[in-house]
C-alpha atoms as a PDB file:
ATOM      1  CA  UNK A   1     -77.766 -95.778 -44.611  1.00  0.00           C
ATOM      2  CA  UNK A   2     -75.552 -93.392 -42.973  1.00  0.00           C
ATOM      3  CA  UNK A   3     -74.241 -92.298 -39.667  1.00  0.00           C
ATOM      4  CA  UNK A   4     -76.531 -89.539 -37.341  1.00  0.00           C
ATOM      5  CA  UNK A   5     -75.395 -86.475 -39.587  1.00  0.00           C
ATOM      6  CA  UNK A   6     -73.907 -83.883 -36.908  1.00  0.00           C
ATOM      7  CA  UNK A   7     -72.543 -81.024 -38.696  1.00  0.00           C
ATOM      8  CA  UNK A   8     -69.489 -81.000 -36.161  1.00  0.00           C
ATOM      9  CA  UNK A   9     -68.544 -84.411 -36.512  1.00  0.00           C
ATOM     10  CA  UNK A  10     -68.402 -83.785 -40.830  1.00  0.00           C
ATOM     11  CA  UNK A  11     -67.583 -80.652 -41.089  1.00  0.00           C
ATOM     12  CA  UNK A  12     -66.329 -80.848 -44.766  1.00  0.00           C
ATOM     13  CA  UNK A  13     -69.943 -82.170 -45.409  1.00  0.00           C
ATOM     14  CA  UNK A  14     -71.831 -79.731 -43.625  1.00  0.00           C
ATOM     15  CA  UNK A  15     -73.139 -78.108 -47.159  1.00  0.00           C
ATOM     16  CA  UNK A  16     -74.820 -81.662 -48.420  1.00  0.00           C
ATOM     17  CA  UNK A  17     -75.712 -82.265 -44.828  1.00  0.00           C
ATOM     18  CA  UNK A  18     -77.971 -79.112 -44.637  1.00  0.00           C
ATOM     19  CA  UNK A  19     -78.938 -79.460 -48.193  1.00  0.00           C
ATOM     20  CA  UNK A  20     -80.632 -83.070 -47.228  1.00  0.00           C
ATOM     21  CA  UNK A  21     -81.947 -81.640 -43.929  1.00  0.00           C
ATOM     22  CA  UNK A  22     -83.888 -78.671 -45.896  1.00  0.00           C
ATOM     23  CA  UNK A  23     -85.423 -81.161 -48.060  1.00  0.00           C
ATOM     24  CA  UNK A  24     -86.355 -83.477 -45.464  1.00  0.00           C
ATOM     25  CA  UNK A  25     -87.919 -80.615 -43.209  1.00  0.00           C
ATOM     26  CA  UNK A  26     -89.520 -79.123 -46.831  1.00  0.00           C
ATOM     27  CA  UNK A  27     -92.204 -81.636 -46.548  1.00  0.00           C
ATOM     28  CA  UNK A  28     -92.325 -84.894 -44.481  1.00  0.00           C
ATOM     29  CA  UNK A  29     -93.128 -87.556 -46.853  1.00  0.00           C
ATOM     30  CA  UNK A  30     -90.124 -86.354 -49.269  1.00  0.00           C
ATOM     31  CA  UNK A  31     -87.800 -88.336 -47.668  1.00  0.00           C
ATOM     32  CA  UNK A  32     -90.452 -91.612 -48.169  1.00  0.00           C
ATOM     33  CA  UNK A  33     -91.353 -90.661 -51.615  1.00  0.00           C
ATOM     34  CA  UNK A  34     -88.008 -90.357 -53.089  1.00  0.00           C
ATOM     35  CA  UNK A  35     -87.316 -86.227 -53.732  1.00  0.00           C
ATOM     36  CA  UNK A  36     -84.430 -86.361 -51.519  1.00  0.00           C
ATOM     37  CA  UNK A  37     -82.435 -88.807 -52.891  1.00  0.00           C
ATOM     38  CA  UNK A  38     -79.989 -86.820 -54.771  1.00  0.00           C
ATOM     39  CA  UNK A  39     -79.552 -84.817 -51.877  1.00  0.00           C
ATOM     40  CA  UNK A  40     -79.062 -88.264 -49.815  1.00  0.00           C
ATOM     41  CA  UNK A  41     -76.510 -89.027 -52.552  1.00  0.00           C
ATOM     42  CA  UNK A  42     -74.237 -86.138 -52.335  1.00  0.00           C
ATOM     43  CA  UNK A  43     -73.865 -86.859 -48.715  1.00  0.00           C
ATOM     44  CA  UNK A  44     -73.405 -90.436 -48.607  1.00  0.00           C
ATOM     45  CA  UNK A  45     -70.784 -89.615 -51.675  1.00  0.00           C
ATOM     46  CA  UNK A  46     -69.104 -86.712 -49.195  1.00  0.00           C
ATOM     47  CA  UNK A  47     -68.961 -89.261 -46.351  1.00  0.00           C
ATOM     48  CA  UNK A  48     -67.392 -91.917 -48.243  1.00  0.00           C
ATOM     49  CA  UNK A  49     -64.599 -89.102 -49.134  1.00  0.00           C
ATOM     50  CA  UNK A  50     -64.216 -88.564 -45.798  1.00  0.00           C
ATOM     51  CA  UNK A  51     -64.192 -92.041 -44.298  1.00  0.00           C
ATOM     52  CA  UNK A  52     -61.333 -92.561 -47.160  1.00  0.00           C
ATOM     53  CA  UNK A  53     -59.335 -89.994 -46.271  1.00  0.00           C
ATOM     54  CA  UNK A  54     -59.462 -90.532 -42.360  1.00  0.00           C
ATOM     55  CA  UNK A  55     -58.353 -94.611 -43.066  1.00  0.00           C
ATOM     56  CA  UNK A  56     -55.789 -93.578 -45.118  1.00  0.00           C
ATOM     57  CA  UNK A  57     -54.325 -91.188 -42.255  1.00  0.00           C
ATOM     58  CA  UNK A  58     -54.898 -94.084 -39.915  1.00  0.00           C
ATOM     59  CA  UNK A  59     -53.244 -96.692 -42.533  1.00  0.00           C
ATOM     60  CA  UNK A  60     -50.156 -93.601 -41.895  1.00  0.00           C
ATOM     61  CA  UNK A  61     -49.967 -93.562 -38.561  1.00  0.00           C
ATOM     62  CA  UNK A  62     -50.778 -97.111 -37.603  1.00  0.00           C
ATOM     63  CA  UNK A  63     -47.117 -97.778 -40.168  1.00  0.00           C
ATOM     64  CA  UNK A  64     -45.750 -95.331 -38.285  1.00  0.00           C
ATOM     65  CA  UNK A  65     -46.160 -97.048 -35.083  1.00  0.00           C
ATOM     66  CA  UNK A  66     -45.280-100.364 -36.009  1.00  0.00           C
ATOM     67  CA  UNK A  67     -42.267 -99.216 -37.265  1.00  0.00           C
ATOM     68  CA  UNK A  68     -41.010 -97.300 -33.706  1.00  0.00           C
ATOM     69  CA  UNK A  69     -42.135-100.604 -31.917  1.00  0.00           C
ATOM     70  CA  UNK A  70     -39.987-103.131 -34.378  1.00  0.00           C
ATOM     71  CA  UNK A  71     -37.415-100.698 -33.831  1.00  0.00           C
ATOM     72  CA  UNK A  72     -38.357-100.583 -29.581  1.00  0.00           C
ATOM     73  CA  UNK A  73     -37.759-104.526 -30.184  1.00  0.00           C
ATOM     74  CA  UNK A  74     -34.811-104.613 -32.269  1.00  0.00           C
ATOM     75  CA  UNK A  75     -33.077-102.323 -29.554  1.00  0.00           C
ATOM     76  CA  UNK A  76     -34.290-104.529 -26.773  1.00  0.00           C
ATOM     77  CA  UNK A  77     -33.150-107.956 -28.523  1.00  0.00           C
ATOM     78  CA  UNK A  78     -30.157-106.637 -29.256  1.00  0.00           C
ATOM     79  CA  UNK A  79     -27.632-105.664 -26.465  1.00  0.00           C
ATOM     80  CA  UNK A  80     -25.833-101.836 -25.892  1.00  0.00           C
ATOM     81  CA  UNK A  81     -22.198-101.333 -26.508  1.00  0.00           C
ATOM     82  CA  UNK A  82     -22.364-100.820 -22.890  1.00  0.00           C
ATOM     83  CA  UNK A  83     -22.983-104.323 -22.183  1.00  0.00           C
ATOM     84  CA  UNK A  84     -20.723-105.481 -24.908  1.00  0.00           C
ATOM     85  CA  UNK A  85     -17.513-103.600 -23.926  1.00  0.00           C
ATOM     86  CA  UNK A  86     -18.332-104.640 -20.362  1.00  0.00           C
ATOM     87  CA  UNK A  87     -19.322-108.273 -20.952  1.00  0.00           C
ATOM     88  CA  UNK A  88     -18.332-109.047 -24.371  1.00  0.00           C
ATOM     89  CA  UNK A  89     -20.552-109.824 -27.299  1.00  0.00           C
ATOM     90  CA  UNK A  90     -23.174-112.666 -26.016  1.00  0.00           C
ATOM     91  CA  UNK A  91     -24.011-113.430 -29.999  1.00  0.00           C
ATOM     92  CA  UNK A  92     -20.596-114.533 -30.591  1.00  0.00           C
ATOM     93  CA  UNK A  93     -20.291-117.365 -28.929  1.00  0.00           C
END
């Protein structure tokens, strides 16, 4: 099984997409009788390429965001040379 196939949603697929869609419109009962499933292949194959490559970019940007919020964290547990020339270091004591 695989997603609706929307040529602007999978746009490095659109080839294999319209490949499949020509040989399902070809004759009705090819997609029931088997003749498209090479066709069927080369997309799902194409989709999985694409689903790879778009969790690996998330994988890089989710890191990425962690990272700024352990730093937002770090700065917020630890106090500003402001405060500590003011008041003195408070993790000293």
């Amino acid at each position: 099984m695989h997603p609706q196939l929307v040529i602007h949603k999978h746009e490095g697929c659109e080839g294999v997409i319209e490949a499949l869609d020509q040989c399902h419109r070809a004759n009705s009962f090819n997609k029931f009788l088997g003749f498209c499933n090479d066709a069927k292949r080369q997309v799902d194959a194409c989709l999985k390429e694409e689903f790879l490559y778009q969790r690996a970019q998330n994988k890089d940007k989710n890191k990425a965001k962690r990272d700024r919020m352990k730093q937002v964290w770090k700065d917020l547990d630890e106090p500003s040379p402001e405060f500590i020339a003011k008041h003195g270091d408070p993790n000293k004591e």
